[in-house]
C-alpha atoms as a PDB file:
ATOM      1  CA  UNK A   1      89.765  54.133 112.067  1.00  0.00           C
ATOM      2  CA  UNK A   2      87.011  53.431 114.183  1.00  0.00           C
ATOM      3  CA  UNK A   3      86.776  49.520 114.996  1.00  0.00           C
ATOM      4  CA  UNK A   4      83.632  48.162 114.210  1.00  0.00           C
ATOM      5  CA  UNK A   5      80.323  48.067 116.724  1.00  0.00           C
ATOM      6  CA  UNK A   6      77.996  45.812 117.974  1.00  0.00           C
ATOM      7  CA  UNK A   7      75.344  46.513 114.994  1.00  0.00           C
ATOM      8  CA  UNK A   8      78.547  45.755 112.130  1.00  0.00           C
ATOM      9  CA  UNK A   9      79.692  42.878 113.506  1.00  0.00           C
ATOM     10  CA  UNK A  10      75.973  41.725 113.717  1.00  0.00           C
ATOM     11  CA  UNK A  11      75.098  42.229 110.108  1.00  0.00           C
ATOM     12  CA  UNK A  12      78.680  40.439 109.422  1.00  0.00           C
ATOM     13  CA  UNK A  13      77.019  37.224 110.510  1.00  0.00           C
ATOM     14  CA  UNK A  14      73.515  38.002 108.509  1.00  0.00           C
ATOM     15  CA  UNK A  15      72.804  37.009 105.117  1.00  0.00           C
ATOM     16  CA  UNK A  16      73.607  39.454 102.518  1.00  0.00           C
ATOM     17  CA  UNK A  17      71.050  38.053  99.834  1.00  0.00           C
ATOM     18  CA  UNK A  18      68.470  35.819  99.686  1.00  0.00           C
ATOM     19  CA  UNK A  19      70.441  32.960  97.757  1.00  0.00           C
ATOM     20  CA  UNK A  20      69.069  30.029  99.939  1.00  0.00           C
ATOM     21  CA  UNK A  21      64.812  30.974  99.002  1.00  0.00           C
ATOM     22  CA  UNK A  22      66.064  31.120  95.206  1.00  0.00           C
ATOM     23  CA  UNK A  23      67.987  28.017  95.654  1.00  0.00           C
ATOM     24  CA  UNK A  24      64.705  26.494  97.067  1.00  0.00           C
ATOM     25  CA  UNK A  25      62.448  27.907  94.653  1.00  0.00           C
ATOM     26  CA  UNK A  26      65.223  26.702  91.928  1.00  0.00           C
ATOM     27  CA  UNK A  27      65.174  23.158  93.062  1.00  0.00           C
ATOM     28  CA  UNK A  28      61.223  22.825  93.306  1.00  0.00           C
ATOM     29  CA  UNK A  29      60.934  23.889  89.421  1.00  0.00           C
ATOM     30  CA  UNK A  30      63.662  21.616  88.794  1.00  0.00           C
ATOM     31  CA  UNK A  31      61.468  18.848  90.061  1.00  0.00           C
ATOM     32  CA  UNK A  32      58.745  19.888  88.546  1.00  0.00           C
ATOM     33  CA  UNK A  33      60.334  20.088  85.495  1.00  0.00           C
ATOM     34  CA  UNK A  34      61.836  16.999  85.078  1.00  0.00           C
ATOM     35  CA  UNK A  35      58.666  15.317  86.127  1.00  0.00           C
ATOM     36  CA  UNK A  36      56.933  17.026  83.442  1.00  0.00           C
ATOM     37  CA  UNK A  37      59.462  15.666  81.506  1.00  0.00           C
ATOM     38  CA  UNK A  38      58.784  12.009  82.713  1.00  0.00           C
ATOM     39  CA  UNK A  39      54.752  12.311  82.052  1.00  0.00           C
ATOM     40  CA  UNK A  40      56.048  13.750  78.408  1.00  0.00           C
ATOM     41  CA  UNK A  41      57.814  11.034  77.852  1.00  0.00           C
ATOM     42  CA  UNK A  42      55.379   8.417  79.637  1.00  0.00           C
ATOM     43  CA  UNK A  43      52.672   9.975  76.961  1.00  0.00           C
ATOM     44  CA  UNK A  44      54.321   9.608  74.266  1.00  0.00           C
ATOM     45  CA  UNK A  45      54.884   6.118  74.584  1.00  0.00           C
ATOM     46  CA  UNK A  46      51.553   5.407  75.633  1.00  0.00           C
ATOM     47  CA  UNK A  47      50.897   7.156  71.946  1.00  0.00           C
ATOM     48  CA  UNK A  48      54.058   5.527  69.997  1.00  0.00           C
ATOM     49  CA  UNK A  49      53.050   1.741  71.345  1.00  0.00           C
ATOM     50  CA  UNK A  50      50.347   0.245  68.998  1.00  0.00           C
ATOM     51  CA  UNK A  51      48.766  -3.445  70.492  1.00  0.00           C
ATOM     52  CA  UNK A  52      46.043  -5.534  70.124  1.00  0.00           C
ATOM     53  CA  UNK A  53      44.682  -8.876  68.868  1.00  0.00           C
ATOM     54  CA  UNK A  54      44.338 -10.559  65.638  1.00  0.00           C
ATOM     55  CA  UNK A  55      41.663 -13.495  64.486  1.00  0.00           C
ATOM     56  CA  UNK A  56      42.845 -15.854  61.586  1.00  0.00           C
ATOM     57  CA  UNK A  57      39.447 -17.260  59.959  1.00  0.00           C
ATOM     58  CA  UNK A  58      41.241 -20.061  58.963  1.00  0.00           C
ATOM     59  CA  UNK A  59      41.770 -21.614  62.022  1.00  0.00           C
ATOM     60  CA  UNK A  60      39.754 -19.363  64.599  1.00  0.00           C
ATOM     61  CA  UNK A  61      43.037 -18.363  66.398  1.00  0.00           C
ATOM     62  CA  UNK A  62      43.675 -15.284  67.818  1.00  0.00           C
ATOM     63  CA  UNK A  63      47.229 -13.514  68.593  1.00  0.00           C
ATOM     64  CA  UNK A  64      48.270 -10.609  70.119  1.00  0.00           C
ATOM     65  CA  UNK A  65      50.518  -8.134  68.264  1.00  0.00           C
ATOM     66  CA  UNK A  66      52.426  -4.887  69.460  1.00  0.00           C
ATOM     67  CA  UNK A  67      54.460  -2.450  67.407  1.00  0.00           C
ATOM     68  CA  UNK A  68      56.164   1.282  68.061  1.00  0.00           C
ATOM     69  CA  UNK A  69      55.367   4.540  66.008  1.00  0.00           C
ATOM     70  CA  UNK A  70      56.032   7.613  65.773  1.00  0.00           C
ATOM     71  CA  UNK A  71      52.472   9.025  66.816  1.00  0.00           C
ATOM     72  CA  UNK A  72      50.560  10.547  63.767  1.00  0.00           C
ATOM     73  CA  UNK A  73      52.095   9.149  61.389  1.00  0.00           C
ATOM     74  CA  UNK A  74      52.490   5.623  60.233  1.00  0.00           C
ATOM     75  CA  UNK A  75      56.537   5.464  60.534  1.00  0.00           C
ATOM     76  CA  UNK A  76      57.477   2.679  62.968  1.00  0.00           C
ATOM     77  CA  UNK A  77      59.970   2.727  65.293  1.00  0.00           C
ATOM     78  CA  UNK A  78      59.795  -1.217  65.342  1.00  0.00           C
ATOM     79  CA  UNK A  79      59.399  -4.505  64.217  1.00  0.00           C
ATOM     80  CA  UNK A  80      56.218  -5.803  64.784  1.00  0.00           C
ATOM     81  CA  UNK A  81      56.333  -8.240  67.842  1.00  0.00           C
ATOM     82  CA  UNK A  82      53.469 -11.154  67.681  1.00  0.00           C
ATOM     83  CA  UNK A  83      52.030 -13.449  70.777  1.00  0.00           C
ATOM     84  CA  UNK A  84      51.719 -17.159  71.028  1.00  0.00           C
ATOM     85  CA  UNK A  85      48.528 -18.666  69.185  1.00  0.00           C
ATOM     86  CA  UNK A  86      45.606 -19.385  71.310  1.00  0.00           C
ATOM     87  CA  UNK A  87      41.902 -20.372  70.504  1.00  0.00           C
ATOM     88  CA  UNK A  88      38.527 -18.580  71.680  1.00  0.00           C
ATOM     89  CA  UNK A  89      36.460 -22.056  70.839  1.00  0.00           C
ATOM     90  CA  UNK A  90      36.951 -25.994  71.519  1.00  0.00           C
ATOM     91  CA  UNK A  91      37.969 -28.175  69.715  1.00  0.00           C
ATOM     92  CA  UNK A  92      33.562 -28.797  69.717  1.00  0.00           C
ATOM     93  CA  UNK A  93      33.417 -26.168  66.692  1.00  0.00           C
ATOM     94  CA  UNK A  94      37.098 -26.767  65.291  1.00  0.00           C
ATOM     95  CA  UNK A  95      36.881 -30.361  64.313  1.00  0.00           C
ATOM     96  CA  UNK A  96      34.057 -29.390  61.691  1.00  0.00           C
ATOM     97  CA  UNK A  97      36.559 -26.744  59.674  1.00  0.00           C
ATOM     98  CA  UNK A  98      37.646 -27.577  56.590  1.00  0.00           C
ATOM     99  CA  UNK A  99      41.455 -27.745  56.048  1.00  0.00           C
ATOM    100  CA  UNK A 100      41.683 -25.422  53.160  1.00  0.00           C
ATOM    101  CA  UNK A 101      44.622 -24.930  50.904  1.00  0.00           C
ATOM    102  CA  UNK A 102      45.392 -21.103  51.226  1.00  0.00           C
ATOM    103  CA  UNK A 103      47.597 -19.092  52.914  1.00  0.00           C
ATOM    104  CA  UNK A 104      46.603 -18.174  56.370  1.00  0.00           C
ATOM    105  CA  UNK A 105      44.582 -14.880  57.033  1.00  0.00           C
ATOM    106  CA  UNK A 106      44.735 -12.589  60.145  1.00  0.00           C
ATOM    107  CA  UNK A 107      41.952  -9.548  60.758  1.00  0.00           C
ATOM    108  CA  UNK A 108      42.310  -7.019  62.857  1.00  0.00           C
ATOM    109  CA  UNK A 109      39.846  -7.700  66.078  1.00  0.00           C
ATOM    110  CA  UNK A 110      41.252  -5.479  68.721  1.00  0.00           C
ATOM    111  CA  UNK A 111      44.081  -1.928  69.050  1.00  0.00           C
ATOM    112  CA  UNK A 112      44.951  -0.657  71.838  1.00  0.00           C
ATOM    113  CA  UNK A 113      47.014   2.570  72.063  1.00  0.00           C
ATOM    114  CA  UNK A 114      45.476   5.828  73.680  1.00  0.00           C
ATOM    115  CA  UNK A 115      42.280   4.045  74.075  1.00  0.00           C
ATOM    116  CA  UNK A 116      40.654   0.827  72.695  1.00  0.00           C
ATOM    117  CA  UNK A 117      38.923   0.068  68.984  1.00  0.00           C
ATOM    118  CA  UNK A 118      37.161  -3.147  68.529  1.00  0.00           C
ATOM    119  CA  UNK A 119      37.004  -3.943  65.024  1.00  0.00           C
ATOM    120  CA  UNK A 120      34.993  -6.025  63.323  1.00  0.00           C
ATOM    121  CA  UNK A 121      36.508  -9.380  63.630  1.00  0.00           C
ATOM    122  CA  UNK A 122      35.863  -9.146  67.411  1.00  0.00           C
ATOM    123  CA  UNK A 123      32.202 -10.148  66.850  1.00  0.00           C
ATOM    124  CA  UNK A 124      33.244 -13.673  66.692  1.00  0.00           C
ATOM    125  CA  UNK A 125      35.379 -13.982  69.294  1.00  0.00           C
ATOM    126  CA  UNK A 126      33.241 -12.336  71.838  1.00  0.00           C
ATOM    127  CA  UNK A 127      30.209 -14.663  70.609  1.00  0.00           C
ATOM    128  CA  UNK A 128      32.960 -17.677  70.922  1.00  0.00           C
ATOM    129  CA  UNK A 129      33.613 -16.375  74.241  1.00  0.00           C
ATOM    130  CA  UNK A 130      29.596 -16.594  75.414  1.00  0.00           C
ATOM    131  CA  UNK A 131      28.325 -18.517  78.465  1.00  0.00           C
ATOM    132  CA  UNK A 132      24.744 -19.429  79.631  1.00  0.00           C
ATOM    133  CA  UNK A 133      23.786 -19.046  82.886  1.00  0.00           C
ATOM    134  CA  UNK A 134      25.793 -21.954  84.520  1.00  0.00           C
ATOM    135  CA  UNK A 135      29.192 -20.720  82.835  1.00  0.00           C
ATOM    136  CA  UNK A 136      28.530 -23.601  79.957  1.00  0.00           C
ATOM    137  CA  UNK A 137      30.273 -22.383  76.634  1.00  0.00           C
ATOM    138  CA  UNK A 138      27.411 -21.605  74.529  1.00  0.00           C
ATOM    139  CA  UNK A 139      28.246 -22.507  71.147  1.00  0.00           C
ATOM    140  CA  UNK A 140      30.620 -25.512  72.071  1.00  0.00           C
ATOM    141  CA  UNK A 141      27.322 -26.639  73.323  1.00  0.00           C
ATOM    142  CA  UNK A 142      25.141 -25.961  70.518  1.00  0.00           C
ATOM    143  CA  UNK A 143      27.795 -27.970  68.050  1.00  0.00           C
ATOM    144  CA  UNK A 144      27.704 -30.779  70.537  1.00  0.00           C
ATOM    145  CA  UNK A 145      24.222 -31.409  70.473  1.00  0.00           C
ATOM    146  CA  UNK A 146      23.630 -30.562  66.861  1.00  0.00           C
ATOM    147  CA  UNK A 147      26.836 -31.983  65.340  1.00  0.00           C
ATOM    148  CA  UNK A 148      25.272 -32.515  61.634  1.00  0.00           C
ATOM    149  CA  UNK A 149      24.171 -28.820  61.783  1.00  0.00           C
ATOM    150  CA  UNK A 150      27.322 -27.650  62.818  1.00  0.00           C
ATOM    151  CA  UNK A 151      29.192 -29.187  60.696  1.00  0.00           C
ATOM    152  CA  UNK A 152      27.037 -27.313  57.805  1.00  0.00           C
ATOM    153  CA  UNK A 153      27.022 -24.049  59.660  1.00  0.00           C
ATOM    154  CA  UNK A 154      30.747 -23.377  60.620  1.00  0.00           C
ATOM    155  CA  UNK A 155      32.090 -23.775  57.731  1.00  0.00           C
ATOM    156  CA  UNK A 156      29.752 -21.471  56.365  1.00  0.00           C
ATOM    157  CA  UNK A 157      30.779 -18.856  59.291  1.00  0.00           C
ATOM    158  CA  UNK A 158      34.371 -19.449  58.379  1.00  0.00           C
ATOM    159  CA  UNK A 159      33.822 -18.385  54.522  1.00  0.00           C
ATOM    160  CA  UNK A 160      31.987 -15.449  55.613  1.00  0.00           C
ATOM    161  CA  UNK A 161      34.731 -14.370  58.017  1.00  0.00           C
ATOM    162  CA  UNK A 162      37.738 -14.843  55.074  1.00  0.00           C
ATOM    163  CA  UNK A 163      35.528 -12.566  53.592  1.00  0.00           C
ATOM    164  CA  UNK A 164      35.136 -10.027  56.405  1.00  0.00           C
ATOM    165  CA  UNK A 165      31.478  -9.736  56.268  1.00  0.00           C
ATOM    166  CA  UNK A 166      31.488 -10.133  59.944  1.00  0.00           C
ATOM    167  CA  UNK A 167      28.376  -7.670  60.061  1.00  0.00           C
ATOM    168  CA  UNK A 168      26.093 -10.620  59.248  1.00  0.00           C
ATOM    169  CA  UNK A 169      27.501 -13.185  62.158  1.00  0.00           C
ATOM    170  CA  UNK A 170      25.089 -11.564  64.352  1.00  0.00           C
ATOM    171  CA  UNK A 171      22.328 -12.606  62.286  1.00  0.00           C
ATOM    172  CA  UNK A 172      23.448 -15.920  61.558  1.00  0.00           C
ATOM    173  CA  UNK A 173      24.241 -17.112  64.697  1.00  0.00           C
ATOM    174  CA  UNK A 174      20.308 -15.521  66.281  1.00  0.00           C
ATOM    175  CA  UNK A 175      19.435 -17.971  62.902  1.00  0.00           C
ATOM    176  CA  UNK A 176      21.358 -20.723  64.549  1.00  0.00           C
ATOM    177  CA  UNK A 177      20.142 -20.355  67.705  1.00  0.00           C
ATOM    178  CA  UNK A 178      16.344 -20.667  66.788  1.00  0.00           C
ATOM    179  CA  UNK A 179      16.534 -23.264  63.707  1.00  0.00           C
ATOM    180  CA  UNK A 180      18.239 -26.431  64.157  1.00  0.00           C
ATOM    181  CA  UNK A 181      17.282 -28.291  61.007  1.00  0.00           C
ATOM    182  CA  UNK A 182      19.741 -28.702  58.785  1.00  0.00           C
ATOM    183  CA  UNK A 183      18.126 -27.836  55.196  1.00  0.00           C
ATOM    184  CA  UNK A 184      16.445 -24.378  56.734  1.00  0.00           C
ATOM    185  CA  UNK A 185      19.299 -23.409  58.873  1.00  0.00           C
ATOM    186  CA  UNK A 186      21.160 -23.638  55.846  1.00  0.00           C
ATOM    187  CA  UNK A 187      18.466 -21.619  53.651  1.00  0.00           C
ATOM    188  CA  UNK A 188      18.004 -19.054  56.448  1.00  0.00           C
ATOM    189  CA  UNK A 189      21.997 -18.680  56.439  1.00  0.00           C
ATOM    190  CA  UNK A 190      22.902 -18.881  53.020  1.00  0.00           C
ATOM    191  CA  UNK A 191      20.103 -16.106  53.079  1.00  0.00           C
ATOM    192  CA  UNK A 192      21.573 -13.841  55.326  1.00  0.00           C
ATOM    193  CA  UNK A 193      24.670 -14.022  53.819  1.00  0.00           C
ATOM    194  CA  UNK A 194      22.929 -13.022  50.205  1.00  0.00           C
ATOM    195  CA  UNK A 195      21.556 -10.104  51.682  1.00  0.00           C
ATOM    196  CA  UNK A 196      24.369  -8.968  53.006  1.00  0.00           C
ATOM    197  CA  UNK A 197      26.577  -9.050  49.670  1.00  0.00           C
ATOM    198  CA  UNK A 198      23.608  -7.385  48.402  1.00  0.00           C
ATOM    199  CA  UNK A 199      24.098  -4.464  50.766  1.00  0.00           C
ATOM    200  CA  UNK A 200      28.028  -4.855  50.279  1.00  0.00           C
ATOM    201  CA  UNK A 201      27.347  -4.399  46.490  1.00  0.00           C
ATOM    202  CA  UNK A 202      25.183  -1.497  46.702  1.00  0.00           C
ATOM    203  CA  UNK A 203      27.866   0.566  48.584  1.00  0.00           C
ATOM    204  CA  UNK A 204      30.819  -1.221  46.325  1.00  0.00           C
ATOM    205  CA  UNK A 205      32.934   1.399  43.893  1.00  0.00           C
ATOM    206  CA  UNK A 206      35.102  -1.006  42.418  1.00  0.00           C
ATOM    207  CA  UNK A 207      34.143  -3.443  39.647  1.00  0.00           C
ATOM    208  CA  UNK A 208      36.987  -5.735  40.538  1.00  0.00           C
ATOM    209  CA  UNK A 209      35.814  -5.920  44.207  1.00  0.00           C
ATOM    210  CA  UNK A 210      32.511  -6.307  43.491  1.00  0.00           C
ATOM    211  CA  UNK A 211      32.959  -9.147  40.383  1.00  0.00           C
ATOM    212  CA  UNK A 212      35.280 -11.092  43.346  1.00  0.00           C
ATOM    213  CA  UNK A 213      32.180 -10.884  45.834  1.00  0.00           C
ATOM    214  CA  UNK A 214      30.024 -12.230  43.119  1.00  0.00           C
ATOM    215  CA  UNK A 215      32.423 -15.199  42.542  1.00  0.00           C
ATOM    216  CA  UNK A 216      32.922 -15.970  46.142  1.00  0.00           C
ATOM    217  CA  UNK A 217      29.082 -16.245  46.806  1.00  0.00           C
ATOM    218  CA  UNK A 218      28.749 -18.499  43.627  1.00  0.00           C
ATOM    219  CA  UNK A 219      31.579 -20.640  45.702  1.00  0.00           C
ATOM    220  CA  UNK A 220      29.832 -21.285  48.743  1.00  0.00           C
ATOM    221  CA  UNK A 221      29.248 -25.061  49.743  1.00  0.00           C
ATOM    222  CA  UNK A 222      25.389 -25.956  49.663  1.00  0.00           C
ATOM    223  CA  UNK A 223      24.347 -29.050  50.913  1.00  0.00           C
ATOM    224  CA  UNK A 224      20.490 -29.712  50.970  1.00  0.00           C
ATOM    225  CA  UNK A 225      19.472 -30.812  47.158  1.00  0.00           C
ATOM    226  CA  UNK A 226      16.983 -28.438  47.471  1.00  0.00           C
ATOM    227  CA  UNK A 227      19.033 -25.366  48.551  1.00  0.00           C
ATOM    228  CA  UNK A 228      21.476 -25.836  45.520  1.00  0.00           C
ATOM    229  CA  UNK A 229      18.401 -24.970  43.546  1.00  0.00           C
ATOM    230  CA  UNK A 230      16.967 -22.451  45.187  1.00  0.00           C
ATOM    231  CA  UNK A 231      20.208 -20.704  45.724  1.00  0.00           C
ATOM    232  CA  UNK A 232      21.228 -21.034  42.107  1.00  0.00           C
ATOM    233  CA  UNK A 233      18.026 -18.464  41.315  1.00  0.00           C
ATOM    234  CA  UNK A 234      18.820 -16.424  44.507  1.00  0.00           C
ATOM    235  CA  UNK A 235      22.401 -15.331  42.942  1.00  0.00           C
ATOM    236  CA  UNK A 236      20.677 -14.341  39.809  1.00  0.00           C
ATOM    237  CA  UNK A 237      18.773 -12.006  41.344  1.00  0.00           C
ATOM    238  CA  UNK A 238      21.856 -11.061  43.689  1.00  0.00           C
ATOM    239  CA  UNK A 239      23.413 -10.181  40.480  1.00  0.00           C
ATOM    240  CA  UNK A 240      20.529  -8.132  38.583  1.00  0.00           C
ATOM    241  CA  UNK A 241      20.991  -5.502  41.869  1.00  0.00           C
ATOM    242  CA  UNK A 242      24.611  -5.485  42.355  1.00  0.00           C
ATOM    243  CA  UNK A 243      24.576  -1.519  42.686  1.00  0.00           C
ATOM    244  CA  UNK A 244      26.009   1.077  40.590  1.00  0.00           C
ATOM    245  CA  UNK A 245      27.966  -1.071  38.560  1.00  0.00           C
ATOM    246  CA  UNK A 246      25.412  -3.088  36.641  1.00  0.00           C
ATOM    247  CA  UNK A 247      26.473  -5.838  34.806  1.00  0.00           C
END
């Protein structure tokens, strides 16, 4: 048997395959994969985690909340988990609420999950959250320097918030900031507010939810002696055109 040459014993010490460029190639996908795996998972519970904040109208509070889900569907994975209370406004605005005996209210104002929604509620706290030109809280302000007015014009706010007709608070607070007597702030807002239950009704599909808007605009307080009367005629005729339902 011939012993082996130069050129065997050479290829003896070569590789026979090309185990070590697989095993390379092997680990890179590896990596890949499981990082895939991570920005799966890191998705998903971007998607699963609901947050956001929450406005009570009967105290102006807000408070964060948080929550899991399974995304697209409205199964939860987990209790929901709620924030400490804090206030948008001072104590300026606050002091003229009523205390009112019913059981405390919380709108939606704010999610956040795979993006942001600002819901309706949020046009009060961002107006509670305005400044004038040298950082001065706005509406703190205004209630300082017109503390009869305010006094007649939060409360109003507040009944119109338990009711979620934030739409109008734009309105009524452009009223607010132009009018500062006290019988035709109160006109101009009680007006608004008609106007807007008007709308409200027009759109409404449900007699129930309709007769409770008419009974809730009967209950607003009116102070000026003259408003009473004029708004006593002004929810007749809110009632002759409350929509589809008739009456």
């Amino acid at each position: 048997m011939r012993p082996p040459g130069i050129v065997t014993k050479i290829a003896s010490f070569m590789p026979t395959s090309n185990a070590k460029p697989r095993s390379g190639i092997g680990c890179f996908l590896a990596i890949l994969g499981a990082f895939g795996l991570l920005v799966a998972i890191g998705i998903l519970f971007s998607w699963a985690t609901i947050s956001g904040v929450e406005f009570s109208p009967n105290t102006f509070q807000t408070r964060s909340f948080s929550y899991s889900r399974i995304p697209g569907t409205q199964m939860r994975l987990s209790k929901t988990k709620l924030g400490t209370l804090s206030s948008p406004t001072s104590t300026d605005i606050l002091k003229h609420l009523p205390t009112l005996n019913r059981p405390q209210e919380w709108h939606v104002a704010t999610i956040a999950s795979w993006g942001s929604e600002r819901h309706a509620a949020n046009v009060l706290i961002e107006a509670f959250r305005q400044r004038d030109a040298s950082g001065m809280d706005v509406w703190s302000e205004w209630s300082t320097k017109n503390p009869n007015v305010a006094a007649m014009f939060w409360p109003l706010v507040q009944q119109v918030a338990f009711q979620q007709l934030y739409s109008c608070i734009p309105e009524l607070l452009e009223i607010a900031e132009s009018n500062t007597d006290s019988a035709s702030l109160e006109k101009n807002t009680l007006e608004a507010i008609a106007k807007t239950v008007v709308a409200r009704l027009e759109r409404s599909t449900e007699e129930s939810q309709s007769t409770e808007l008419l009974n809730w605009l009967g209950s607003l307080p009116v102070k000026d002696p003259d408003n009473v009367r004029w708004f006593e005629e002004r929810k007749k005729e809110v009632q002759r055109t409350r929509g589809p339902l008739g009456l």
